[in-house]
C-alpha atoms as a PDB file:
ATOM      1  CA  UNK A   1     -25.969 -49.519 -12.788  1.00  0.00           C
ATOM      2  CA  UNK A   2     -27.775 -51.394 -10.044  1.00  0.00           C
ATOM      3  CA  UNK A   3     -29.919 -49.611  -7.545  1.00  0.00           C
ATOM      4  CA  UNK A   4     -28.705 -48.311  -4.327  1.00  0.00           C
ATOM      5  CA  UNK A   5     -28.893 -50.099  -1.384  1.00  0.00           C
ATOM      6  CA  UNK A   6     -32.572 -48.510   0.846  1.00  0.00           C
ATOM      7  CA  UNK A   7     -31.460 -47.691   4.013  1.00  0.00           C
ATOM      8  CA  UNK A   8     -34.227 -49.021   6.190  1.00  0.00           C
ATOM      9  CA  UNK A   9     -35.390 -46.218   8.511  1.00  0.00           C
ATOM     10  CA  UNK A  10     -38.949 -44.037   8.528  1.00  0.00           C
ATOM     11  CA  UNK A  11     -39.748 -42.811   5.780  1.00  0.00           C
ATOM     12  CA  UNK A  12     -40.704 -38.913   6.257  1.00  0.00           C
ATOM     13  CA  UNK A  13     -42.842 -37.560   3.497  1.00  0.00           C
ATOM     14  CA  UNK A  14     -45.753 -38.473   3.790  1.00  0.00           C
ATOM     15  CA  UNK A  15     -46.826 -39.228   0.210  1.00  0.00           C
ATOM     16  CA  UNK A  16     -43.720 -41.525  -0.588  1.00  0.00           C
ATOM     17  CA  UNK A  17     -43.879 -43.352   2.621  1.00  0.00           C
ATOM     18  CA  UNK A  18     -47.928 -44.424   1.187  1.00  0.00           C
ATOM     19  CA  UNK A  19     -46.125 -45.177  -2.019  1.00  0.00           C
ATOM     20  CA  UNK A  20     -44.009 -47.456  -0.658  1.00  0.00           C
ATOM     21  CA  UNK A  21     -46.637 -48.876   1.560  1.00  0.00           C
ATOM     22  CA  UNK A  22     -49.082 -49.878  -1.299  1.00  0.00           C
ATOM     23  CA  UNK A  23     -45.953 -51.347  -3.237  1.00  0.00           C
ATOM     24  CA  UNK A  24     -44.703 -53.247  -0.338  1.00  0.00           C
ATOM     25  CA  UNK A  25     -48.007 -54.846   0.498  1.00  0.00           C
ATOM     26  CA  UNK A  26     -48.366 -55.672  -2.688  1.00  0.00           C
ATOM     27  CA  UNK A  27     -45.379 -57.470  -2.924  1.00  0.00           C
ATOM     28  CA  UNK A  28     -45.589 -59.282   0.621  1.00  0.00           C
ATOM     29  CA  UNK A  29     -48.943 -60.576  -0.381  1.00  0.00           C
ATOM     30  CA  UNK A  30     -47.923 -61.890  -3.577  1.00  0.00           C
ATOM     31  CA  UNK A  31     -45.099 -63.582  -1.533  1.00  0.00           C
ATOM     32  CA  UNK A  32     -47.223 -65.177   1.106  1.00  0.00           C
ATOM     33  CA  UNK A  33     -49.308 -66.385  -1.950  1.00  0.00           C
ATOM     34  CA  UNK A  34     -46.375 -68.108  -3.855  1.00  0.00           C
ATOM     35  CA  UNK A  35     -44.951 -69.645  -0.911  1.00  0.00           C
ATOM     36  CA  UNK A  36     -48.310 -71.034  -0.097  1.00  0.00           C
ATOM     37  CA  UNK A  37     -48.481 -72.591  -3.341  1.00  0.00           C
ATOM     38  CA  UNK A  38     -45.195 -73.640  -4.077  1.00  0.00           C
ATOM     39  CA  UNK A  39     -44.608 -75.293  -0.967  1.00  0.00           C
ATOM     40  CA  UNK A  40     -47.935 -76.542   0.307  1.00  0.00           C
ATOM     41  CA  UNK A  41     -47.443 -74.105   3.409  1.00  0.00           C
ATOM     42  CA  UNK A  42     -50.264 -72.461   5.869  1.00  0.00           C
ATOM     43  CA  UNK A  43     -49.807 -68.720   5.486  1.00  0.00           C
ATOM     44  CA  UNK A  44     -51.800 -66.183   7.292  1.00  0.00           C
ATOM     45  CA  UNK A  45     -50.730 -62.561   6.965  1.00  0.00           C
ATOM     46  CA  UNK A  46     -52.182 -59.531   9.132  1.00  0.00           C
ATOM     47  CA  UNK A  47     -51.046 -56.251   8.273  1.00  0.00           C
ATOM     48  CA  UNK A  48     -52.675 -52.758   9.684  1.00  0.00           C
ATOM     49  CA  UNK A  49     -51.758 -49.653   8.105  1.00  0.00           C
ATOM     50  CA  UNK A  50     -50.827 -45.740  10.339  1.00  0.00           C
ATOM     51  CA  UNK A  51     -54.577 -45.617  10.168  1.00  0.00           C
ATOM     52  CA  UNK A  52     -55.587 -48.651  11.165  1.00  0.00           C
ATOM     53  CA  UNK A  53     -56.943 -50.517   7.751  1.00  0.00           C
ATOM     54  CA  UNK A  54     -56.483 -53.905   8.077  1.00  0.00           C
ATOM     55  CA  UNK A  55     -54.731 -55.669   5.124  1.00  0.00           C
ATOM     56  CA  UNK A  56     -54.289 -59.462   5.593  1.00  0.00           C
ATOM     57  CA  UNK A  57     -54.096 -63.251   3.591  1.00  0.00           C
ATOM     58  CA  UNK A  58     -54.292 -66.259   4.290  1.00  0.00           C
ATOM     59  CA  UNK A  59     -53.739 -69.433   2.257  1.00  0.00           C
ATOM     60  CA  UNK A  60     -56.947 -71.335   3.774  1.00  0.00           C
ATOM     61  CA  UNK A  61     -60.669 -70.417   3.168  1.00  0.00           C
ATOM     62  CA  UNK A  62     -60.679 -69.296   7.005  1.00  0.00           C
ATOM     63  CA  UNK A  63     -58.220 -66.829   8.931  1.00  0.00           C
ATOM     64  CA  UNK A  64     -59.820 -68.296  12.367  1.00  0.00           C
ATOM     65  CA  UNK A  65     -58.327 -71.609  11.682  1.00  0.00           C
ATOM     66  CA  UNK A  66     -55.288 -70.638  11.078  1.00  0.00           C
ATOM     67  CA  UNK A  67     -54.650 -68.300  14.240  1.00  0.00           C
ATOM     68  CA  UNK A  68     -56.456 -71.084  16.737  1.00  0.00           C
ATOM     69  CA  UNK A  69     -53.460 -73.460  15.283  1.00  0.00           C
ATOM     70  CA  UNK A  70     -50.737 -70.738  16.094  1.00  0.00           C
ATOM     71  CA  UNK A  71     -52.540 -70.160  19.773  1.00  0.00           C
ATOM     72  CA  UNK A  72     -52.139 -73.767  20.509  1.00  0.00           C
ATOM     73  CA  UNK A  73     -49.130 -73.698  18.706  1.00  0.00           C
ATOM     74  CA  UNK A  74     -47.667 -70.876  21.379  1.00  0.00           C
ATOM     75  CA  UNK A  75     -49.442 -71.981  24.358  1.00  0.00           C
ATOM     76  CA  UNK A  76     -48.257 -75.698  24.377  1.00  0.00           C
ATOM     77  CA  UNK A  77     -44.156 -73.917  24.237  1.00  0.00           C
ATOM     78  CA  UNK A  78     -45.076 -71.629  26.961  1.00  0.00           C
ATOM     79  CA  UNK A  79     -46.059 -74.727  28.812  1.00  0.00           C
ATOM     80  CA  UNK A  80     -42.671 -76.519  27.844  1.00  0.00           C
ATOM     81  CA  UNK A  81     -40.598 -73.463  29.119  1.00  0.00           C
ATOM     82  CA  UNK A  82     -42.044 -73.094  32.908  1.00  0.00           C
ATOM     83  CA  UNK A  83     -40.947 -76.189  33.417  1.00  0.00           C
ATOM     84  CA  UNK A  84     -37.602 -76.365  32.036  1.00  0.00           C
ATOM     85  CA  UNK A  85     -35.145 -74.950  34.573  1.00  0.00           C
ATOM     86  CA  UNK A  86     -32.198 -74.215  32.246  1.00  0.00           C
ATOM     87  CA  UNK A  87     -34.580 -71.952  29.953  1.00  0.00           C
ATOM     88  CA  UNK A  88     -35.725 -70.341  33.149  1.00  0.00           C
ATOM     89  CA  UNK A  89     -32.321 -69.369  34.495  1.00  0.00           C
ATOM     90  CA  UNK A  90     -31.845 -67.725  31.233  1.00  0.00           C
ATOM     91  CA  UNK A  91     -34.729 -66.007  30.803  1.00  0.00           C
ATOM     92  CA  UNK A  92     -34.021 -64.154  34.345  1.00  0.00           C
ATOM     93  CA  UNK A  93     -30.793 -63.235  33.402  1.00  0.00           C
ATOM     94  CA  UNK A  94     -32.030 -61.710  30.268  1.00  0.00           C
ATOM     95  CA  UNK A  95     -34.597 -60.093  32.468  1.00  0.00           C
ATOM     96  CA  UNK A  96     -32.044 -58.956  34.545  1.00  0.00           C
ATOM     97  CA  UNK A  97     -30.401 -57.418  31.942  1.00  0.00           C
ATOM     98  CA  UNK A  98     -33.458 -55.840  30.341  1.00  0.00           C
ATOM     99  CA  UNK A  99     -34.459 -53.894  33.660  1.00  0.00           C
ATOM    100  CA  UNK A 100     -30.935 -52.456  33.934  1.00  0.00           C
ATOM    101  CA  UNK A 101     -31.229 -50.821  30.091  1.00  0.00           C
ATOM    102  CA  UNK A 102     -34.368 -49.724  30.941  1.00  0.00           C
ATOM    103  CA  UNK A 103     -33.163 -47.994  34.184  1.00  0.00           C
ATOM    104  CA  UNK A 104     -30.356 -46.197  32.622  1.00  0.00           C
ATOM    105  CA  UNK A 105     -32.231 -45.290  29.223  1.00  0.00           C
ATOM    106  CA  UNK A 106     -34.752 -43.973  32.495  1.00  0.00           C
ATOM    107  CA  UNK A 107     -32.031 -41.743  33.903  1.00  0.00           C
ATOM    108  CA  UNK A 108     -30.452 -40.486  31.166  1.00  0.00           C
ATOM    109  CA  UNK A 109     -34.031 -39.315  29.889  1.00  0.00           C
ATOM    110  CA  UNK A 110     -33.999 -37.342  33.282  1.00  0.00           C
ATOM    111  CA  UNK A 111     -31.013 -36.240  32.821  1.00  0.00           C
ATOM    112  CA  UNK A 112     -32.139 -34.579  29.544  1.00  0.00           C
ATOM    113  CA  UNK A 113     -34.480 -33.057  31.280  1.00  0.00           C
ATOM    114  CA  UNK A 114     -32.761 -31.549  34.079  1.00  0.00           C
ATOM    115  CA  UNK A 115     -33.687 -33.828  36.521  1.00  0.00           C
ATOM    116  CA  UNK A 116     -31.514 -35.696  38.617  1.00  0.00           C
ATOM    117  CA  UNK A 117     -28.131 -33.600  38.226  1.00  0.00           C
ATOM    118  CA  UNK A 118     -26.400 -33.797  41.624  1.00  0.00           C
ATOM    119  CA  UNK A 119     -24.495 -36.867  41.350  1.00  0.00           C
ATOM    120  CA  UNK A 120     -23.284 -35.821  37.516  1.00  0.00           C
ATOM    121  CA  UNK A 121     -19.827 -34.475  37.889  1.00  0.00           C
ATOM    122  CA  UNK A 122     -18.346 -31.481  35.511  1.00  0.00           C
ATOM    123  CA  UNK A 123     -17.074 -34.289  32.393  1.00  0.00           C
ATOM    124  CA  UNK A 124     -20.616 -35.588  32.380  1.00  0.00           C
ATOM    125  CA  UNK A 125     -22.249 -32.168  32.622  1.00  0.00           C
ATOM    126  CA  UNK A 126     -20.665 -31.128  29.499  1.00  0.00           C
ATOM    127  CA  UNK A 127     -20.953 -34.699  27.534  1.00  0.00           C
ATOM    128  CA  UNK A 128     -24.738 -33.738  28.870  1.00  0.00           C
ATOM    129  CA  UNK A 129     -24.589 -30.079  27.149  1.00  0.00           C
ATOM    130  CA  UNK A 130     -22.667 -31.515  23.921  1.00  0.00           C
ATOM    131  CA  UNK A 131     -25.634 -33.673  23.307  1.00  0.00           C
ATOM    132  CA  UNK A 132     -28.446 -31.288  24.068  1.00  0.00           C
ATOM    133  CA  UNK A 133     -26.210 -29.006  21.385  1.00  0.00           C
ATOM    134  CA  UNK A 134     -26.320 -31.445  18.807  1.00  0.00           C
ATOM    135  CA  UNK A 135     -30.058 -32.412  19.624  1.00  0.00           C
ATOM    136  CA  UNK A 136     -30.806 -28.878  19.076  1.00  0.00           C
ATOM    137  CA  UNK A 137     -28.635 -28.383  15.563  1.00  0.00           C
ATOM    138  CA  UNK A 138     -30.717 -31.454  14.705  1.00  0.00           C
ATOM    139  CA  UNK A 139     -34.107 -30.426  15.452  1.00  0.00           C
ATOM    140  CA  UNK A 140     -33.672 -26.784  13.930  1.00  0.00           C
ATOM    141  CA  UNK A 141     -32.315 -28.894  10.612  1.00  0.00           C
ATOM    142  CA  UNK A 142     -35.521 -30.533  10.586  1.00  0.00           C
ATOM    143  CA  UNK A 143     -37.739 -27.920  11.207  1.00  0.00           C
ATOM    144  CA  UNK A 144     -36.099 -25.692   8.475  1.00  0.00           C
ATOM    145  CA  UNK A 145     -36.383 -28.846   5.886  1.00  0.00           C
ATOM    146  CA  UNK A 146     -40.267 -28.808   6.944  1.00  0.00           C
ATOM    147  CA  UNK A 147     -40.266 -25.612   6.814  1.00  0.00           C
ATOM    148  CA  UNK A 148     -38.411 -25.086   3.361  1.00  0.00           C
ATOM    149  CA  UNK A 149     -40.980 -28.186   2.387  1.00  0.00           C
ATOM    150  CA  UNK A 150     -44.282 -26.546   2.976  1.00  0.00           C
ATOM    151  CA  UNK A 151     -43.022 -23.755   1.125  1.00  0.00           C
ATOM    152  CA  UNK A 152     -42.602 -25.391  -1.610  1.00  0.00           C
ATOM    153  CA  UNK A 153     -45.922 -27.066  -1.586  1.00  0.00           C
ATOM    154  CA  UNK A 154     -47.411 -23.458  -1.116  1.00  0.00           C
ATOM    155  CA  UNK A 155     -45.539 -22.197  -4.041  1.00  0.00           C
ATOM    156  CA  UNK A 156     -46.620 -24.981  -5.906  1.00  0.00           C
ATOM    157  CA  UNK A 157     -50.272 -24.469  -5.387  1.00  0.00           C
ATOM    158  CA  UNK A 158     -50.053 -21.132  -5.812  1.00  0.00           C
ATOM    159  CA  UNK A 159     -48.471 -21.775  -9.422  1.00  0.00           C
ATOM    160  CA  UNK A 160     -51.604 -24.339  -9.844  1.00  0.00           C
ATOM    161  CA  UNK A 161     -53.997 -21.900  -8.621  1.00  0.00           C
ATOM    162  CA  UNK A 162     -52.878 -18.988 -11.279  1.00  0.00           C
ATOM    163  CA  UNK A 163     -52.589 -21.657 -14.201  1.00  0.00           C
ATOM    164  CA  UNK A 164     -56.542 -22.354 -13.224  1.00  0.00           C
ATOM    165  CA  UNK A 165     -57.148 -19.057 -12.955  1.00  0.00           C
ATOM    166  CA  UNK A 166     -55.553 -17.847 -16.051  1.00  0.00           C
ATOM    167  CA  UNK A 167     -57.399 -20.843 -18.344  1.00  0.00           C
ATOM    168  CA  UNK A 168     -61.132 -19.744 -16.738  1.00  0.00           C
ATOM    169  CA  UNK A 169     -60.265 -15.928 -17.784  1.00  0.00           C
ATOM    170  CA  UNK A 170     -59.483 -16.964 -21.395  1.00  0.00           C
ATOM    171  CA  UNK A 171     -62.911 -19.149 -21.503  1.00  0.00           C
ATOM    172  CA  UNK A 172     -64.403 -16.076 -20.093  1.00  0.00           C
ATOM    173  CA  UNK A 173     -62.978 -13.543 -22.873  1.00  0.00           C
ATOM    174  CA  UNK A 174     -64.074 -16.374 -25.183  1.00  0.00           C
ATOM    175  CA  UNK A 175     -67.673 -16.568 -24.132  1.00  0.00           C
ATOM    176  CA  UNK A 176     -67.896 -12.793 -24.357  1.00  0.00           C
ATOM    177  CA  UNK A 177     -67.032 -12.465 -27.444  1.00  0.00           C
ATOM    178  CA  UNK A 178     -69.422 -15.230 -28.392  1.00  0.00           C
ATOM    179  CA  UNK A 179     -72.128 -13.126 -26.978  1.00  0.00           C
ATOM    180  CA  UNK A 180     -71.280 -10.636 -28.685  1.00  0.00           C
ATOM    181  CA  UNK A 181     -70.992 -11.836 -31.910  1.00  0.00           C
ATOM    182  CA  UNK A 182     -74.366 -13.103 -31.405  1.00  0.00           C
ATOM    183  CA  UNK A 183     -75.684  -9.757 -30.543  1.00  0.00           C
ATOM    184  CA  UNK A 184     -74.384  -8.120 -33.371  1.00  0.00           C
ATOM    185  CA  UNK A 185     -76.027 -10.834 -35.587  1.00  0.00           C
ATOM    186  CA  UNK A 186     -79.362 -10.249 -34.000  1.00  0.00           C
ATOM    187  CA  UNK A 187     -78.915  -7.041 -34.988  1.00  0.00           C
ATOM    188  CA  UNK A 188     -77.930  -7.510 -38.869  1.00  0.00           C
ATOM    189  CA  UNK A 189     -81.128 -10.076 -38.999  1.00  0.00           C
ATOM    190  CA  UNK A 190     -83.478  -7.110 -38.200  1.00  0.00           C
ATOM    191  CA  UNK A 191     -85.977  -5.795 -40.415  1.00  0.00           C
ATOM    192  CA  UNK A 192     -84.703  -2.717 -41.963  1.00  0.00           C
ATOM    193  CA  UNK A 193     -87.756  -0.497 -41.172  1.00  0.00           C
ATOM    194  CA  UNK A 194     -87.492  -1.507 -37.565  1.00  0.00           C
ATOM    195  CA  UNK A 195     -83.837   0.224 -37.852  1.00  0.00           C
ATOM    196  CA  UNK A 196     -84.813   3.342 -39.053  1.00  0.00           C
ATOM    197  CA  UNK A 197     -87.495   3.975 -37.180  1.00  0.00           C
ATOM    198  CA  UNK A 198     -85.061   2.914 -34.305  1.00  0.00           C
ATOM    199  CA  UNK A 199     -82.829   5.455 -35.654  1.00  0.00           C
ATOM    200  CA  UNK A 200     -85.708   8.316 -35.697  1.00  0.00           C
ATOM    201  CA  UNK A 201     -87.024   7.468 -32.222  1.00  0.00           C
ATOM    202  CA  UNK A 202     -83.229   7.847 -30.826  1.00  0.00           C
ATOM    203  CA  UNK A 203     -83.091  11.518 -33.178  1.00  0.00           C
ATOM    204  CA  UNK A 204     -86.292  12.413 -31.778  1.00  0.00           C
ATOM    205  CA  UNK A 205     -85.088  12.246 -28.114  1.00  0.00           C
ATOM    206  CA  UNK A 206     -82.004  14.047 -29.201  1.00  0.00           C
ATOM    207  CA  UNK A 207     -84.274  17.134 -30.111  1.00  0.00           C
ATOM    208  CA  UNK A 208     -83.771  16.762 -33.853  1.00  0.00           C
ATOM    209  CA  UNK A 209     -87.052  16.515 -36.068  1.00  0.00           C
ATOM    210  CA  UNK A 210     -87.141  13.660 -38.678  1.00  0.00           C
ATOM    211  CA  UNK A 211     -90.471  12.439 -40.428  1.00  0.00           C
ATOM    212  CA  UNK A 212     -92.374  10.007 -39.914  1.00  0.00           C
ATOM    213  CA  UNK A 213     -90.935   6.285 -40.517  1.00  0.00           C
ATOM    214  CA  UNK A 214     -93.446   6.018 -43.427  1.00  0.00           C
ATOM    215  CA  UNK A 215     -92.551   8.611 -44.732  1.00  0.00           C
ATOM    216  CA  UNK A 216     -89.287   7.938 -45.278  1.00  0.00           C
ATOM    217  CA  UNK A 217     -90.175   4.347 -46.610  1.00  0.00           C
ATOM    218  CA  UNK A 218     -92.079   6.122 -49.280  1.00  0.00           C
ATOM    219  CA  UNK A 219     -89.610   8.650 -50.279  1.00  0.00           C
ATOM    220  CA  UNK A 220     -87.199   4.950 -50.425  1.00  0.00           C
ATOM    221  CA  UNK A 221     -89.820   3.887 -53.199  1.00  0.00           C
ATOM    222  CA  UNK A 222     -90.031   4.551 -57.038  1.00  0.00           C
ATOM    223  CA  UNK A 223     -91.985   7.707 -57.698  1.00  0.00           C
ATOM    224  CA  UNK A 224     -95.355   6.788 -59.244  1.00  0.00           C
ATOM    225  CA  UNK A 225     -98.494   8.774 -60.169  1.00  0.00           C
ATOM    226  CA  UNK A 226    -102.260   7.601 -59.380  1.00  0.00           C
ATOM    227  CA  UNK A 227    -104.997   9.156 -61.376  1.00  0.00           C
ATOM    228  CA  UNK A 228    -108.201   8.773 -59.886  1.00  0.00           C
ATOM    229  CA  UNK A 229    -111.847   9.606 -61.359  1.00  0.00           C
ATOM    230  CA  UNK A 230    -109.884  11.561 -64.322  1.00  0.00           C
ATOM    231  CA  UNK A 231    -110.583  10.597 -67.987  1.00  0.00           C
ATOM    232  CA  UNK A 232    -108.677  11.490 -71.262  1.00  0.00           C
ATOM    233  CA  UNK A 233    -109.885  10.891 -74.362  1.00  0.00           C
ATOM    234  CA  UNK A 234    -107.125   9.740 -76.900  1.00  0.00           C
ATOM    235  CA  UNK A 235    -106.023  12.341 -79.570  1.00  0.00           C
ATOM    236  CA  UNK A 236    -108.718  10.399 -82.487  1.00  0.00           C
ATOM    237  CA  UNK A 237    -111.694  10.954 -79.481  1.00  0.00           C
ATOM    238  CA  UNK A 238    -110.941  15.102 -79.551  1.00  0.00           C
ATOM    239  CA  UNK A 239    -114.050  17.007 -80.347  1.00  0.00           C
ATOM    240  CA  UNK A 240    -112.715  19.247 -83.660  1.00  0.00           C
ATOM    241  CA  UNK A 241    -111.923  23.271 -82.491  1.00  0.00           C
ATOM    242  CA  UNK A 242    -114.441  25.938 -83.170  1.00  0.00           C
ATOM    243  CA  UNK A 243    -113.710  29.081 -84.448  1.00  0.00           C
ATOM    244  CA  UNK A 244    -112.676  31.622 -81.550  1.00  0.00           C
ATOM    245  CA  UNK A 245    -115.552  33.616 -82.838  1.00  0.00           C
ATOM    246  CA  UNK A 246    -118.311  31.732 -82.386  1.00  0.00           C
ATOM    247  CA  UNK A 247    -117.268  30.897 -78.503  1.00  0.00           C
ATOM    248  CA  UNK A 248    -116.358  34.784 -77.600  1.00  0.00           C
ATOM    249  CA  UNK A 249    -118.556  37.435 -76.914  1.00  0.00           C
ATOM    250  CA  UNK A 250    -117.574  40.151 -79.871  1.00  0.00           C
ATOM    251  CA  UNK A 251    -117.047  43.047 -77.067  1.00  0.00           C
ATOM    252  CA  UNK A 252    -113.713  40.124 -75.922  1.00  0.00           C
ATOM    253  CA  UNK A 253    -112.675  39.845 -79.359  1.00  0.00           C
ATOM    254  CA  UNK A 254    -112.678  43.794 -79.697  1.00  0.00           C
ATOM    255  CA  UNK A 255    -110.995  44.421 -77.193  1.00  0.00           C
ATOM    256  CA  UNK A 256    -108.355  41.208 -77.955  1.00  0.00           C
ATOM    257  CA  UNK A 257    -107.723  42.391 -81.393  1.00  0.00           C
ATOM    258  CA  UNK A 258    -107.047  46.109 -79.729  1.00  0.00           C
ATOM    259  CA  UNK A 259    -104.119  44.811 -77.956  1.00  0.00           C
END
């Protein structure tokens, strides 16, 4: 299926009438190129954008050159047409027939305006009102398409805005519990005396009494016993025993025998 025919009139969005312009350009310059090749032609092409960039080829090294030939160009046929009569005839009955458009495009502009309505008679006066009608049906049309159009760009943005703000409050949750993974691994690497005395500092400021963190590192170790300055003699190094007799008074033996 071939493609439509493009009716030719403004375009009004604004973003695919700047489409358009950068393809057209495009293509107008690449056509001003080939015919300057092809057929050994002088091209110079100006174009100016809605906001005024200038845009423009031409098939010699110079622009200047090329628009001094044109001025000479127009100003020797200007000189040609004063003097021919025949082309001056014509042009004043074209001008004649310019000013009397532009004097009734004039009053019928007043007209729209409420100027001028005396000589109007009561057909005209409603032809007048018909047209003001369907000026006004057309202008509301347009203003509710704008309308319905920046709607839909708000609604759009707004839809942008919460799929941005829904992706930074998962890298949020994400980074929190990053940080707090990291925490809690601080906390395993910890010594594990610095914990419990940690944990009896925090029992101490409850009101409950705990002892002393070394103390309860040395209750954690192996129960040992330290003699100091005490010596045994093995069983071989024991002095022989002595009869009780000749150790005891005989009044303690008397009296151990009586019980």
């Amino acid at each position: 299926m071939g493609r439509g025919r493009v009716q030719l009139k403004r375009i009004e969005n604004k973003v695919n009438r700047q489409v358009t312009f950068s393809k057209r350009r495009s293509g107008l310059l690449k056509k001003a190129h080939e015919i300057s090749v092809l057929c050994d032609a002088e091209v110079a092409l100006i174009i100016f954008s809605n906001k005024g960039k200038l845009y423009e080829y031409s098939s010699d090294s110079r622009m200047e050159k090329i628009l001094q030939r044109y001025e000479r160009y127009s100003c020797d046929h200007r000189d040609i047409g004063l003097d021919d009569p025949k082309l001056q005839e014509t042009w004043l009955v074209e001008y004649g027939k310019q000013k009397a458009e532009i004097e009734s495009l004039l009053k019928s502009q007043r007209h729209l305006m409420g100027e001028d309505l005396d000589g109007l008679k009561f057909k005209d006066l409603q032809r007048l009102e018909l047209q003001l009608e369907v000026g006004l049906r057309e202008i509301r049309a347009r203003m509710n398409s704008v309308l319905f159009d920046s709607i839909t760009e708000l609604q759009r943005k707004e839809e942008n805005l919460k799929e941005q703000n829904n992706a930074l409050d998962c890298m949020l949750k994400e980074k929190e519990s990053v940080i707090a993974c990291l925490e809690q691994r601080a906390q395993w690497d910890v010594h594990p005396f610095y914990l419990h005395h940690q944990g009896n500092q925090n029992q101490s400021a409850s009101g409950s009494s705990s002892p002393p963190p070394f103390l309860s590192l040395a209750s954690d170790l192996p129960a040992t016993t330290l003699n100091i300055g005490i010596y045994e003699p093995a069983a071989e190094e024991h002095p022989p025993t002595t009869p009780l007799g000749s150790v005891l008074p005989h009044w303690m033996i008397g009296h151990l025998s009586c019980t």
